[in-house]
Protein backbone atom coordinates (compact mmCIF):
# COMPACT_ATOMS: atom_id res chain seq x y z
CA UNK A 1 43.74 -20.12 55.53
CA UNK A 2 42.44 -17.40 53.03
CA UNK A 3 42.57 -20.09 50.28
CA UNK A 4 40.39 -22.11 52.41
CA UNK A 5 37.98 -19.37 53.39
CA UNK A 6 37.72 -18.91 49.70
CA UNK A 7 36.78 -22.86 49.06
CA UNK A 8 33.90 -22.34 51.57
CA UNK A 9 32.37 -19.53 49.86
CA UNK A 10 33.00 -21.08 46.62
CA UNK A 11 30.87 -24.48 47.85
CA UNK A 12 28.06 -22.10 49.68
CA UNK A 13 27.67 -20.06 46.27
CA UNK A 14 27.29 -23.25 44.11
CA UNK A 15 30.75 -24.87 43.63
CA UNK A 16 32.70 -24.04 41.22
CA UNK A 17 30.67 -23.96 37.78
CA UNK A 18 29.52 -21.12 38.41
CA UNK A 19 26.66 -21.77 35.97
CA UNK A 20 29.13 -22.34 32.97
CA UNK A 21 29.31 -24.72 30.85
CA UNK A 22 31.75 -24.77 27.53
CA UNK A 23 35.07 -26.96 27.77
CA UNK A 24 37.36 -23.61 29.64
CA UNK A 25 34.50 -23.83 32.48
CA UNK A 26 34.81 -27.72 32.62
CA UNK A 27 38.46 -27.57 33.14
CA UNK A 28 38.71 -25.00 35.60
CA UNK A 29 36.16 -27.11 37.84
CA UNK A 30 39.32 -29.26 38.32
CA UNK A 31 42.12 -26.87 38.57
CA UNK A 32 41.69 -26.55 42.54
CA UNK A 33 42.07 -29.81 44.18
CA UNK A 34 38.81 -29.57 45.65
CA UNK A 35 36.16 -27.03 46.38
CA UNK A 36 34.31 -29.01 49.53
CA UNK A 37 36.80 -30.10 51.48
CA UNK A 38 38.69 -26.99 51.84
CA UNK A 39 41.86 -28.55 50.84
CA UNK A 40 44.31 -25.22 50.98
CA UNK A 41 46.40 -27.12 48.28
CA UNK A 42 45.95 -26.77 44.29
CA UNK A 43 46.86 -28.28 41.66
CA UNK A 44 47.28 -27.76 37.71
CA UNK A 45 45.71 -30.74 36.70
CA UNK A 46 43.98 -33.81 38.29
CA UNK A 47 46.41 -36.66 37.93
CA UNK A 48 44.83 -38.33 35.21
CA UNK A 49 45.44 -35.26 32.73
CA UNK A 50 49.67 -35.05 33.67
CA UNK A 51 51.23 -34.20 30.89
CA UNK A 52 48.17 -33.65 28.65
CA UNK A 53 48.71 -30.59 26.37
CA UNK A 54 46.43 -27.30 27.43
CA UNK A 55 44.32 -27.65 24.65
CA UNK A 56 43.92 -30.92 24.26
CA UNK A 57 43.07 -31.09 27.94
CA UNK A 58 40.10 -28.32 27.53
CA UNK A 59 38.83 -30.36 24.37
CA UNK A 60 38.72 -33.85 26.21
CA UNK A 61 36.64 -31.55 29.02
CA UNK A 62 34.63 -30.23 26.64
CA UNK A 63 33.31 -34.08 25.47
CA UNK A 64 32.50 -34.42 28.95
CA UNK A 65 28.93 -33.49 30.64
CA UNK A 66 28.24 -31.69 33.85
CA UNK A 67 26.25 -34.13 36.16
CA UNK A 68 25.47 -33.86 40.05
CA UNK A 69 25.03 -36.89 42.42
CA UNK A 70 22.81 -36.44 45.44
CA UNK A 71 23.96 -37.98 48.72
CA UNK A 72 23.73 -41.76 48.48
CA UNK A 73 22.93 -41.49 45.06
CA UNK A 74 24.53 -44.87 43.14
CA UNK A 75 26.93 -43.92 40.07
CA UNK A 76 27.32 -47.47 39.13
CA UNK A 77 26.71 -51.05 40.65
CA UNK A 78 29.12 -53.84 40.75
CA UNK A 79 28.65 -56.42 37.92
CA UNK A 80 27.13 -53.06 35.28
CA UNK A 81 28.98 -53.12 31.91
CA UNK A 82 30.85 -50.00 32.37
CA UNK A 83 28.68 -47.26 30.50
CA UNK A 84 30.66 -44.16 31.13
CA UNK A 85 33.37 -42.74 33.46
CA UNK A 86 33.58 -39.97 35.85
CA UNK A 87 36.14 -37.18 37.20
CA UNK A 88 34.78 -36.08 40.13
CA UNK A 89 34.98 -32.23 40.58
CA UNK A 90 33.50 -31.65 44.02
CA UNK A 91 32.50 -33.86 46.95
CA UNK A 92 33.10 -37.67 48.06
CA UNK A 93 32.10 -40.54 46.23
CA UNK A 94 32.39 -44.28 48.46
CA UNK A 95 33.76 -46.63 46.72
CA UNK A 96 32.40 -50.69 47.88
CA UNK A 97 32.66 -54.07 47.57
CA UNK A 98 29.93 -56.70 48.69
CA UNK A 99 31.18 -60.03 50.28
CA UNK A 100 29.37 -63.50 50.08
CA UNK A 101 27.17 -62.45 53.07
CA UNK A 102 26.12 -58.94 51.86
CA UNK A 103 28.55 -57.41 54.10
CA UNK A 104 29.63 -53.87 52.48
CA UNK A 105 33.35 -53.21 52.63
CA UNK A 106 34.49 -49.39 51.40
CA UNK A 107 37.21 -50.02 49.74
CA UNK A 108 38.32 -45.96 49.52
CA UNK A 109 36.57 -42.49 49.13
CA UNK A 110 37.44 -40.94 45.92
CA UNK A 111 37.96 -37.09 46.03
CA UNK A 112 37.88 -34.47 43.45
CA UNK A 113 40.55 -34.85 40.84
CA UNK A 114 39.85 -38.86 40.95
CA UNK A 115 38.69 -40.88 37.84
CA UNK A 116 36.05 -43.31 38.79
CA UNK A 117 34.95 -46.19 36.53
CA UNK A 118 37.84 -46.49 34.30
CA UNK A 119 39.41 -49.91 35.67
CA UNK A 120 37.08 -52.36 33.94
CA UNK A 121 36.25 -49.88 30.81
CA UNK A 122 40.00 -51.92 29.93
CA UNK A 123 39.66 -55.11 31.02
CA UNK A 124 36.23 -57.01 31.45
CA UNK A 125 34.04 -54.16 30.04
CA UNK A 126 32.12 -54.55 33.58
CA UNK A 127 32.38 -53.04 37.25
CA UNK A 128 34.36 -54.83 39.96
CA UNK A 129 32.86 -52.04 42.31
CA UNK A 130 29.84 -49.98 43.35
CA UNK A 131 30.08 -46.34 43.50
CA UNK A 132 27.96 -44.16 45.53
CA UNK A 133 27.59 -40.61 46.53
CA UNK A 134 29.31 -40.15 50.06
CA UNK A 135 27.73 -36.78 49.78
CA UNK A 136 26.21 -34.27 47.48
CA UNK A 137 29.16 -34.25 44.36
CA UNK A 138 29.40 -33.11 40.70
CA UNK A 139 31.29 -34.71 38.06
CA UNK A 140 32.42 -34.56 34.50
CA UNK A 141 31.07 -37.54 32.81
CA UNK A 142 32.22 -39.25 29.06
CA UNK A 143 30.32 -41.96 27.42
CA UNK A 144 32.48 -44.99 28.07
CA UNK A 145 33.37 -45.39 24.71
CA UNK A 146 34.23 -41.69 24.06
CA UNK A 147 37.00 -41.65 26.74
CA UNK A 148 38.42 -45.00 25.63
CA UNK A 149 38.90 -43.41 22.13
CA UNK A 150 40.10 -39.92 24.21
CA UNK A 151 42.51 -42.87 26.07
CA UNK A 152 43.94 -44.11 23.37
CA UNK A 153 44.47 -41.02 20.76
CA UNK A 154 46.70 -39.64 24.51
CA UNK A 155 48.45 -41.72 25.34
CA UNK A 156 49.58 -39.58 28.51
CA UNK A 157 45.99 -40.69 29.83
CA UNK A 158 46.63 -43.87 29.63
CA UNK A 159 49.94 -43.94 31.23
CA UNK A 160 48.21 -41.64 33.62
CA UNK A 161 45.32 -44.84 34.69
CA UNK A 162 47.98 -47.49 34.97
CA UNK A 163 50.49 -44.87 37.56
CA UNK A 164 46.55 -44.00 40.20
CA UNK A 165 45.68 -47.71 39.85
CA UNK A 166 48.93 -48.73 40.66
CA UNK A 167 48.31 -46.52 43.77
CA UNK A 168 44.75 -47.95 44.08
CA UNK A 169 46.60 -51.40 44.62
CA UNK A 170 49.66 -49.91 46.66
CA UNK A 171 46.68 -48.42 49.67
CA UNK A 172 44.85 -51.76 49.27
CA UNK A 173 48.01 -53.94 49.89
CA UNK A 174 48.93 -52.05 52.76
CA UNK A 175 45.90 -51.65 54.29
CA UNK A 176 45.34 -55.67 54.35
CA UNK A 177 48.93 -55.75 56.09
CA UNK A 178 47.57 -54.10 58.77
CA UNK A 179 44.30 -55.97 59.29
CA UNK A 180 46.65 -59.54 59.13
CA UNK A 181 49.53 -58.13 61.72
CA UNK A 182 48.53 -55.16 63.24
CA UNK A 183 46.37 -54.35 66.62
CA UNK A 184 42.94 -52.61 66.05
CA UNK A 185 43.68 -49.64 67.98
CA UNK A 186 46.51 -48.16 65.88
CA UNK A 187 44.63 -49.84 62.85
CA UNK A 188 41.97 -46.94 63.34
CA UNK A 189 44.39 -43.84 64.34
CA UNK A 190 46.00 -44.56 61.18
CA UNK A 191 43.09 -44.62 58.98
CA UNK A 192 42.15 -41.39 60.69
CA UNK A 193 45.11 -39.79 60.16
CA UNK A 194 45.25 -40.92 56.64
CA UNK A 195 41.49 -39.40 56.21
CA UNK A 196 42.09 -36.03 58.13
CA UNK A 197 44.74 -35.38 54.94
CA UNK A 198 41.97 -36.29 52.46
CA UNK A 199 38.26 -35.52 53.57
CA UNK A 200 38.91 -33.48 56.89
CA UNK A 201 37.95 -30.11 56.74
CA UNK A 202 38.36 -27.13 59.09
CA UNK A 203 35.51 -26.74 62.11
CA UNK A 204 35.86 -24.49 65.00
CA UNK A 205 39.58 -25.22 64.88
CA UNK A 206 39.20 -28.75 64.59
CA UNK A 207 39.83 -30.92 61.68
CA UNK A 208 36.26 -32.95 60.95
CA UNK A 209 35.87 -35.98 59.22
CA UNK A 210 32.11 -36.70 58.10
CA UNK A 211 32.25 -40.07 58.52
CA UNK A 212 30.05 -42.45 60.16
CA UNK A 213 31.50 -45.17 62.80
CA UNK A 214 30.35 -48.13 60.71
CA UNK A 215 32.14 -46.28 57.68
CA UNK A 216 34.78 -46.39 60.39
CA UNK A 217 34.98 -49.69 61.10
CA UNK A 218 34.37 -51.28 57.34
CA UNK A 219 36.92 -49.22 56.32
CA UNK A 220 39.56 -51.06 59.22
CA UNK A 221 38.23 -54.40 59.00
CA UNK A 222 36.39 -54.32 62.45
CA UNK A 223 33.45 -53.64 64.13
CA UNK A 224 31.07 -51.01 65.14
CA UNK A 225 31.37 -52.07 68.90
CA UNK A 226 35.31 -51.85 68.69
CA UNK A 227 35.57 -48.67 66.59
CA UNK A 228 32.69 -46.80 69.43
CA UNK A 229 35.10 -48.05 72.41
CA UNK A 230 38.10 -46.44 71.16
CA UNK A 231 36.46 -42.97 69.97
CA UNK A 232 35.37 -43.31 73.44
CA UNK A 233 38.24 -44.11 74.92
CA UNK A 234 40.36 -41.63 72.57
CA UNK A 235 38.15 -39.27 73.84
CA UNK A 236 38.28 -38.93 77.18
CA UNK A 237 41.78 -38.54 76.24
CA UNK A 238 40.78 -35.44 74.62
CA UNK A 239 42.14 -36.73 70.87
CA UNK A 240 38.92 -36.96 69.39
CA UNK A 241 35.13 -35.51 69.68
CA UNK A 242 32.64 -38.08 67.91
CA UNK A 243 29.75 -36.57 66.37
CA UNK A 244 26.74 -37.59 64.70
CA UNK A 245 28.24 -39.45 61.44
CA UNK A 246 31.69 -37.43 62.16
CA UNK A 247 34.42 -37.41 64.13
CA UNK A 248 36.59 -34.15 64.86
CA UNK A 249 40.35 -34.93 65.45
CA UNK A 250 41.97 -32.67 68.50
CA UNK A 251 45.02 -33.98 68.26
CA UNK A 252 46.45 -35.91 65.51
CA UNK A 253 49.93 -36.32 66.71
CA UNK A 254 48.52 -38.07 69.77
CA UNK A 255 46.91 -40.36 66.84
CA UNK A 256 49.63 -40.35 65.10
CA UNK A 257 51.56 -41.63 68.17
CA UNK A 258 49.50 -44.22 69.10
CA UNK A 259 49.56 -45.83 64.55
CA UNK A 260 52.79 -46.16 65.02
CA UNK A 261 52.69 -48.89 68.16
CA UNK A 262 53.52 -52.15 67.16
């Protein structure tokens, strides 16, 4: 709880720059697992600098520069040659797809400690998705071609990309399992359990996830009318309080419960 209290006042006072800037600074903005959504967990390094020597690590942070993303700002746009890539240090980022229609599917939310923009920097040289600023975030930034050279002279970092989009894949596969064989109801409780662990953050006792009901309901392959009838439903059960672009979870086991019906 303390280490969450001291998260908070970290995000009210700025985040965690602090107002510095040389390669030490840049590395401790990713030390904690994230500043803004109070996550009481920390960790050494984000997982795309495992195994990365101390000094090495601070020098590739160093090559990096500080940027911040206002809420709904775009990072990149599907179909841009990839210009530079991004390790997000505080806040959410939405990460999109467009189908045929112009329908917007989120594919996931990146959180601090995630690399965004690297998967076509490798491959086609162009972006597959669209990023965009779920809320106000900071990142540390490299010129494309700068962190493909950083890439390839450690190797670690490359080893590193192939092991989180491996897990990239691994969420994707299993969440299109559930849309072909599974009901909507337990569909929903599962992606809200899964997003309690990763964007909730402590209110009044309650975990809250900022996150809108069409977010909701993109993000389970449904729609806005189902996704309102079961927050509804869920609670006058007293699981859930919807909120204005949030939902607070009461009780997650009770969720829980009810993603694991077949």
């Amino acid at each position: 709880m303390m280490m969450m209290e001291e998260g908070m006042n970290r995000h009210q006072q700025g985040g965690l720059f602090s107002g510095r800037t040389n390669g030490s600074a840049r590395a401790s903005l990713v030390q904690r697992k994230n500043g803004d959504n109070h996550c009481a967990k920390c960790v050494e390094r984000p997982p795309l600098f495992h195994g990365v020597s101390p000094d090495d690590y601070t020098r590739i942070c160093a090559a990096a520069r500080v940027k911040e993303f206002d809420r709904g700002e775009l990072l990149y746009i599907e179909g841009d040659s990839v210009q530079q890539v991004l390790l997000l240090t505080s806040g959410f980022v939405k990460i999109t797809q467009l189908g045929l229609r112009g329908t917007e599917v989120i594919l996931r939310l990146s959180v601090p400690g995630d690399a965004i923009g690297a998967e076509g920097l490798f491959s086609t040289g162009t972006h597959c998705t669209t990023a965009q600023a779920f809320q106000s975030c900071r990142a540390l930034v490299w010129d494309g071609l700068a962190f493909r050279a950083l890439a390839e002279r450690h190797p670690a970092m490359r080893h590193n990309m192939v092991r989180i989009l491996g897990g990239h894949l691994q969420e994707l596969e299993e969440r299109f399992r559930e849309v072909a064989t599974e009901r909507v109801g337990p569909r929903v409780a599962r992606q809200l359990v899964r997003l309690q662990k990763t964007i909730g953050r402590p209110v009044n006792g309650l975990v809250e996830i900022r996150l809108s009901r069409e977010d909701l309901a993109q993000m389970t392959g449904t729609t806005l009318f189902t996704v309102s009838r079961l927050l509804s439903a869920w609670e006058a059960r007293g699981m859930v309080r919807p909120r204005r672009e949030a939902v607070a979870i009461c009780d997650v086991q009770a969720l829980r419960a009810i993603s694991e019906q077949n």
